[in-house]
C-alpha atoms as a PDB file:
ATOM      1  CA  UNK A   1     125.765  94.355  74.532  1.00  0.00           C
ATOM      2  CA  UNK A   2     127.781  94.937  77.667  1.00  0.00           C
ATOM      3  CA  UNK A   3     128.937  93.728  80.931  1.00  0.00           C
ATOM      4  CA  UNK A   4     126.824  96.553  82.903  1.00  0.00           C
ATOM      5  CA  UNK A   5     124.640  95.327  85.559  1.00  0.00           C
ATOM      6  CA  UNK A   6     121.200  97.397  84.920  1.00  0.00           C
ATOM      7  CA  UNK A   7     118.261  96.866  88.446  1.00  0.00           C
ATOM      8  CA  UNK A   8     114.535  97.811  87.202  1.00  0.00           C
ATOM      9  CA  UNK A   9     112.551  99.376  89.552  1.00  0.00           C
ATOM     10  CA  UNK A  10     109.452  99.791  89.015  1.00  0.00           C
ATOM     11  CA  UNK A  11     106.924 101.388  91.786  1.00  0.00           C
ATOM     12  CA  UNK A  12     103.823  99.474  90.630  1.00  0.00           C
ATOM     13  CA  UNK A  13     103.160  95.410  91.063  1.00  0.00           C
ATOM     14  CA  UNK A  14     100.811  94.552  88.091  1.00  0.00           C
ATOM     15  CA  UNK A  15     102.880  92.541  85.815  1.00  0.00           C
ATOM     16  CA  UNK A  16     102.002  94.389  83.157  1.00  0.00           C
ATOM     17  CA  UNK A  17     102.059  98.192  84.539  1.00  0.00           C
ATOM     18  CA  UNK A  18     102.656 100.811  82.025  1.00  0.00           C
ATOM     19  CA  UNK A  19     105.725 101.234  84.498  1.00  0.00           C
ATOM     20  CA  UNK A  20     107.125  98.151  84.347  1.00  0.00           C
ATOM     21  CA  UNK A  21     106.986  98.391  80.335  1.00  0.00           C
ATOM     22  CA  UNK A  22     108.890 101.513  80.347  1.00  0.00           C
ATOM     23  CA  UNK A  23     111.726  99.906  82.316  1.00  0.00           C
ATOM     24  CA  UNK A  24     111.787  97.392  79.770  1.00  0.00           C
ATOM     25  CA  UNK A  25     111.816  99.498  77.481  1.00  0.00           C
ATOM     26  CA  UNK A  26     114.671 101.658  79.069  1.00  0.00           C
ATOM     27  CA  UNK A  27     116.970  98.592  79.563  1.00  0.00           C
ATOM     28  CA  UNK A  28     116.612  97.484  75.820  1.00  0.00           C
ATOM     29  CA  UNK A  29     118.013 101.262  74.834  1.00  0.00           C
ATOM     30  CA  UNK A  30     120.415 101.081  77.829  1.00  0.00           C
ATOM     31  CA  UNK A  31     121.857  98.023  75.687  1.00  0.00           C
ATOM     32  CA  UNK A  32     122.963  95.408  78.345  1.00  0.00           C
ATOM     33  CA  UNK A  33     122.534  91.336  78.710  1.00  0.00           C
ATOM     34  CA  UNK A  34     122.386  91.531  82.852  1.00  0.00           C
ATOM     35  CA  UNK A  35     118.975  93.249  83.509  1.00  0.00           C
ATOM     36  CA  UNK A  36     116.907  92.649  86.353  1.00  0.00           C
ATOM     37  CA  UNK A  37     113.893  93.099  87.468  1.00  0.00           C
ATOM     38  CA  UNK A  38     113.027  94.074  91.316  1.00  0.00           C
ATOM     39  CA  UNK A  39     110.289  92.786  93.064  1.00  0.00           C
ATOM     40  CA  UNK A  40     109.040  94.471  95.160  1.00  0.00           C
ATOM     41  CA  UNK A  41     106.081  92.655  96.942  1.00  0.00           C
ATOM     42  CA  UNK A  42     107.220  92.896 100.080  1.00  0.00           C
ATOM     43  CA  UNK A  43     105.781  93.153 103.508  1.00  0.00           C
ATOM     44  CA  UNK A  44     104.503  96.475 104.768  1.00  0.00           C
ATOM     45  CA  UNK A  45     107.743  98.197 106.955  1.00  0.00           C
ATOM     46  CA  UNK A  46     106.802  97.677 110.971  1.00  0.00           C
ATOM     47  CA  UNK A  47     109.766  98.443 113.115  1.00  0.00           C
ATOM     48  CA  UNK A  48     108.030  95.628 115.979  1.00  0.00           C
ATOM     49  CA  UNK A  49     108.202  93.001 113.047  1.00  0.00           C
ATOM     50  CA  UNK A  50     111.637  94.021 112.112  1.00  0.00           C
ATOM     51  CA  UNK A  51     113.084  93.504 116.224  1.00  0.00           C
ATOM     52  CA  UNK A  52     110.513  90.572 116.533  1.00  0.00           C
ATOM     53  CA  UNK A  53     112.397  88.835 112.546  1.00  0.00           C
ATOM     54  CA  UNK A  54     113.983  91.143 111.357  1.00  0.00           C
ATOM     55  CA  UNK A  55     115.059  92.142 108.071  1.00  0.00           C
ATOM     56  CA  UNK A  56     112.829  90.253 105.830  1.00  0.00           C
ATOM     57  CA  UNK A  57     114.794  87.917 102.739  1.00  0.00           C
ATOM     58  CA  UNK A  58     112.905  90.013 100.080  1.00  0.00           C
ATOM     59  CA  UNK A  59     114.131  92.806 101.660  1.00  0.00           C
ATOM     60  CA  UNK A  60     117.791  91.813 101.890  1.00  0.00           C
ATOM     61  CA  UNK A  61     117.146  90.520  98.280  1.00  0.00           C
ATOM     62  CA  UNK A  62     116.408  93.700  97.131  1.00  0.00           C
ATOM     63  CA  UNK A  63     118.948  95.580  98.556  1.00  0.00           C
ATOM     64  CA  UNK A  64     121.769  92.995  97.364  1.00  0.00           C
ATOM     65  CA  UNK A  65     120.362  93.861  94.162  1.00  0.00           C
ATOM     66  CA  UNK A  66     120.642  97.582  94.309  1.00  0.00           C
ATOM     67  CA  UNK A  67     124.277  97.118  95.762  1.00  0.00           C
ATOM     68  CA  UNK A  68     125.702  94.342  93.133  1.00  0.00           C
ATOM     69  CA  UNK A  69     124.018  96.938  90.153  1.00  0.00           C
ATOM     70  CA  UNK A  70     125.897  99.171  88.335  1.00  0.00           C
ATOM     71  CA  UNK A  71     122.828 101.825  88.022  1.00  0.00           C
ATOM     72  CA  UNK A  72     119.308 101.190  88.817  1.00  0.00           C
ATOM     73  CA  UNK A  73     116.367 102.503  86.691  1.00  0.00           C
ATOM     74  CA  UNK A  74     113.372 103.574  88.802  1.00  0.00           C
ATOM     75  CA  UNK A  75     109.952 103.974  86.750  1.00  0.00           C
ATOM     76  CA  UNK A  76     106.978 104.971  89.400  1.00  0.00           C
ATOM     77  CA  UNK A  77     103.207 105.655  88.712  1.00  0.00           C
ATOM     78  CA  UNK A  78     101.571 108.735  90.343  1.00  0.00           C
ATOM     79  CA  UNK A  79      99.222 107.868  92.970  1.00  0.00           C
ATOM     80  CA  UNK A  80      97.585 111.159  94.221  1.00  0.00           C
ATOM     81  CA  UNK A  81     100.485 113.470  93.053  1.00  0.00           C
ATOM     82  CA  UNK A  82     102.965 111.391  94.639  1.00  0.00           C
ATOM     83  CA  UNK A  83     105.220 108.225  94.026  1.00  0.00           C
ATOM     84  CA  UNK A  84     103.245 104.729  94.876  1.00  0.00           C
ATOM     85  CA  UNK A  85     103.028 102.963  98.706  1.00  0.00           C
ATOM     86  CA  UNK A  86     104.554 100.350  97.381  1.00  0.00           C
ATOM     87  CA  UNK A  87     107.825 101.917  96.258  1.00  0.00           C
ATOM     88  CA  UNK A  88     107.734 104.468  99.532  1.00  0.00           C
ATOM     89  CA  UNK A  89     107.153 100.861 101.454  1.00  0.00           C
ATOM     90  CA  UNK A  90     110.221  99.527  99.230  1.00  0.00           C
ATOM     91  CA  UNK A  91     112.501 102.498 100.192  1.00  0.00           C
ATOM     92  CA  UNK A  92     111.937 102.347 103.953  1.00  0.00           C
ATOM     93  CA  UNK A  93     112.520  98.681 104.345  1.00  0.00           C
ATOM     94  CA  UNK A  94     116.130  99.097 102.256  1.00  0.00           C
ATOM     95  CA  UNK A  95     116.889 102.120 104.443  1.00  0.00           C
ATOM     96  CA  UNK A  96     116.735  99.309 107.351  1.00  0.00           C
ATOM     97  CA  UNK A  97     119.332  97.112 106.059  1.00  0.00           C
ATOM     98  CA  UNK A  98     122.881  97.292 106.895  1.00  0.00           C
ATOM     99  CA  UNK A  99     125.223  99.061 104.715  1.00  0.00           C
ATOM    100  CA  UNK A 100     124.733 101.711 101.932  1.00  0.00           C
ATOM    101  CA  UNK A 101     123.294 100.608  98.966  1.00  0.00           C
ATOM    102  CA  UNK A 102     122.319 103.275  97.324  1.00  0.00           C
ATOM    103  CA  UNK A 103     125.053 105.688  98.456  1.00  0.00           C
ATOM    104  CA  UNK A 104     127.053 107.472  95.042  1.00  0.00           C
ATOM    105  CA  UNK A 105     124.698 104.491  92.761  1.00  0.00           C
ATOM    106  CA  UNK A 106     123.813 106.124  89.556  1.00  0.00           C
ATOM    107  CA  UNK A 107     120.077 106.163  89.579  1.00  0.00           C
ATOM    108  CA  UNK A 108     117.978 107.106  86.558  1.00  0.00           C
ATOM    109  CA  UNK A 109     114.277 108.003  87.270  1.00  0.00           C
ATOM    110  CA  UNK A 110     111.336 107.906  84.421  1.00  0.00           C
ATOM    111  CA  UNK A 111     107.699 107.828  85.065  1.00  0.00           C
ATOM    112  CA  UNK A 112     104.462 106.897  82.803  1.00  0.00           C
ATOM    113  CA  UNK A 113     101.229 107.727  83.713  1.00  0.00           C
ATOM    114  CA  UNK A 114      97.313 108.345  82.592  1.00  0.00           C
ATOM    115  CA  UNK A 115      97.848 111.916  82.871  1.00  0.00           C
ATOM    116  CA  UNK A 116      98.870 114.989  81.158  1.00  0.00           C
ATOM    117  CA  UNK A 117     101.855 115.667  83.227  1.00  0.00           C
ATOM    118  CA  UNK A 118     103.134 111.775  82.967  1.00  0.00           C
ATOM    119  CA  UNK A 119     103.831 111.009  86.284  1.00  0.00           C
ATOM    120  CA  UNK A 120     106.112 114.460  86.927  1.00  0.00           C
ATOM    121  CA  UNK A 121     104.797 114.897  90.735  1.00  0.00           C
ATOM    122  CA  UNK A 122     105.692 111.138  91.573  1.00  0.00           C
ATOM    123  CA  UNK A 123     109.029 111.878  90.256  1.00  0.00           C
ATOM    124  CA  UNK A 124     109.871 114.621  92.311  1.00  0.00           C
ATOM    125  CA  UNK A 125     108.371 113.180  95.617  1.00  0.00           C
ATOM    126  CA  UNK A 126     111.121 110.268  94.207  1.00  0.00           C
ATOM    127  CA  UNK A 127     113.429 112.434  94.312  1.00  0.00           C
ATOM    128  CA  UNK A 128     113.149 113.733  97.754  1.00  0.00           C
ATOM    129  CA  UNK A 129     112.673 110.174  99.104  1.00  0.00           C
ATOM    130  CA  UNK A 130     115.787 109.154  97.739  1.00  0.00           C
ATOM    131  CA  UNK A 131     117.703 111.951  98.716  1.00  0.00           C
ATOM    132  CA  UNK A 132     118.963 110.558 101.851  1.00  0.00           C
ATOM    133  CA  UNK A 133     120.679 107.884 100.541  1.00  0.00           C
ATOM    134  CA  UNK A 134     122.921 109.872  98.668  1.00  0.00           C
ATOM    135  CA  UNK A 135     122.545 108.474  94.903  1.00  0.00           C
ATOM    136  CA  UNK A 136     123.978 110.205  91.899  1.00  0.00           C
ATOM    137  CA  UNK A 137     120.638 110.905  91.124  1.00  0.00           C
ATOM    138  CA  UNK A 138     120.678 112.014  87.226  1.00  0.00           C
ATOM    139  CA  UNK A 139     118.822 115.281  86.666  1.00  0.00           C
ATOM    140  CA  UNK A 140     118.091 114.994  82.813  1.00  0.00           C
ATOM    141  CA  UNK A 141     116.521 114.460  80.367  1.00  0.00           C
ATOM    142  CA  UNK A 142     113.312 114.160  82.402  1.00  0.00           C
ATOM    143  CA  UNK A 143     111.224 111.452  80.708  1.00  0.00           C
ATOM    144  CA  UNK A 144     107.707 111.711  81.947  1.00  0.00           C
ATOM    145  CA  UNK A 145     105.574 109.395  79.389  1.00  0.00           C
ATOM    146  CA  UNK A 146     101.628 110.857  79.406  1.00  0.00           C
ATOM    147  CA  UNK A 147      98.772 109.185  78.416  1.00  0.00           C
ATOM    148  CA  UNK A 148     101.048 106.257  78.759  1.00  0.00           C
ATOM    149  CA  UNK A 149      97.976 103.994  77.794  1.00  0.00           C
ATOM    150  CA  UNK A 150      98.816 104.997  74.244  1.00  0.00           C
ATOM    151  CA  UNK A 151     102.537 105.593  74.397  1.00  0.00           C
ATOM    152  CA  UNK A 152     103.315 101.659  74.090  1.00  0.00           C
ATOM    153  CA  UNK A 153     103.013  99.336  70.852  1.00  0.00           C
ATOM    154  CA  UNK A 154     101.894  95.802  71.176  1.00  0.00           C
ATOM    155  CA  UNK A 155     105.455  94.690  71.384  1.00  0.00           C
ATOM    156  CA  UNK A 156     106.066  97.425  74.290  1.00  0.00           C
ATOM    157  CA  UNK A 157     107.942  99.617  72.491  1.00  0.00           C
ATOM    158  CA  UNK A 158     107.500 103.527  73.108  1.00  0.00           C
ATOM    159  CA  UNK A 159     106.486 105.863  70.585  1.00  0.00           C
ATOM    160  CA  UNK A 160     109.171 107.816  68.606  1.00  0.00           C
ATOM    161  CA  UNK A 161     107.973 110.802  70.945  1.00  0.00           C
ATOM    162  CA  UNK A 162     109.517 109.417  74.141  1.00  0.00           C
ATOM    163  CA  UNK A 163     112.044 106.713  72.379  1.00  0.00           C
ATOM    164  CA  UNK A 164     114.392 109.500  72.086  1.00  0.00           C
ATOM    165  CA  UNK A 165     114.421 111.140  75.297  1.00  0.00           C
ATOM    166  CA  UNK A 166     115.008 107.878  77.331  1.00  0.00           C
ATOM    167  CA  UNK A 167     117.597 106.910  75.066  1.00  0.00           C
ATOM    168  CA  UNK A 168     119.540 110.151  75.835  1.00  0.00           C
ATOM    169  CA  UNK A 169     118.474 109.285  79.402  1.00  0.00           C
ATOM    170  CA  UNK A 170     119.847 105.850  79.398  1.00  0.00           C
ATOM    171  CA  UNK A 171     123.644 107.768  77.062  1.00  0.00           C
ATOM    172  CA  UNK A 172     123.559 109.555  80.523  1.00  0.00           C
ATOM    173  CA  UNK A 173     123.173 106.893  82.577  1.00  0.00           C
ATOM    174  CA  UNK A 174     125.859 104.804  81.147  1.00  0.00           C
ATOM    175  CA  UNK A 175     127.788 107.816  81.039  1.00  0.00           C
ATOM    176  CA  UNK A 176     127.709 108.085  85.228  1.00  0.00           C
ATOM    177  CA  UNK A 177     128.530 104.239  85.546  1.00  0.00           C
ATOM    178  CA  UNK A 178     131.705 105.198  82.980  1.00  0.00           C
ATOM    179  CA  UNK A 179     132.681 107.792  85.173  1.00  0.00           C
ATOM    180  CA  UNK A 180     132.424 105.652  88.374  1.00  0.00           C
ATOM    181  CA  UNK A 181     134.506 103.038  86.955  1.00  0.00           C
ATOM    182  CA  UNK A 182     137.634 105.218  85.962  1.00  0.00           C
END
């Protein structure tokens, strides 16, 4: 193993979301010890509760997390062609906290859904969420896992048909964290 810091992201809440399995499943081929898991259950962004409180702790919790981590993994679902509330709620509150935490962070994106296409809509609305904050968004390979329902064994390991592409996903990703350190 290693001493890089890996934050899971994923942009559903069930405990056992197909998403949440594939960042699992990314951060066991990423190959490190310190892996975390977000959570994201936080309260819906309203600018009058932020002046009345604040930043919320889970907030500020969250984007600790994203600024102590070496690269964060992002899996989201796709809710109506797009990324989930929940992750869009996520992004929003973190854009509210002070600093940059996501500015030059090497962030790898992967997506499983029902579908046909895997989640490839939610990733690119992702995409243009994040944008903003100036990541080092990595633009390959895409790993889009459809009919997820089937892609996972009972120990939560992908099929042979996506194992490969997100462990070329995760090379790359520890390939931008490499370069950062230097």
């Amino acid at each position: 193993m290693s001493d890089y810091k890996l934050l899971g992201i994923s942009g559903a809440l069930r405990r056992d979301s197909l998403n949440r399995k594939l960042i699992r499943e990314a951060a066991r081929l990423f190959g490190t010890d310190d892996f975390t898991e977000a959570d994201l259950s936080l309260p819906l962004y309203d600018g009058d509760v932020e002046m009345r409180d604040g930043i919320p702790p889970a907030v500020q919790r969250l984007a600790d997390q994203i600024s102590a981590a070496d690269a964060v993994l992002i899996s989201t679902p796709e809710y109506n062609g797009s990324l989930s509330g929940v992750l869009k709620n996520a992004l929003d509150w973190v854009s509210r906290t002070d600093g940059t935490p996501w500015q030059d962070k090497p962030v790898a994106i992967l997506s499983a859904a029902a579908g046909r296409a895997g989640g490839t809509k939610a990733q690119s609305s992702l995409r243009l969420c994040l944008t903003p904050f100036r990541p080092h968004l990595l633009t390959g390979p895409e790993v889009a896992v459809a009919s997820a329902g089937d892609a996972f064994d009972k120990q939560g390991r992908l099929s042979d048909r996506y194992a490969k592409s997100v462990a070329e996903l995760m090379q790359a990703l520890r390939r931008a964290v490499d370069l950062q350190r230097q």
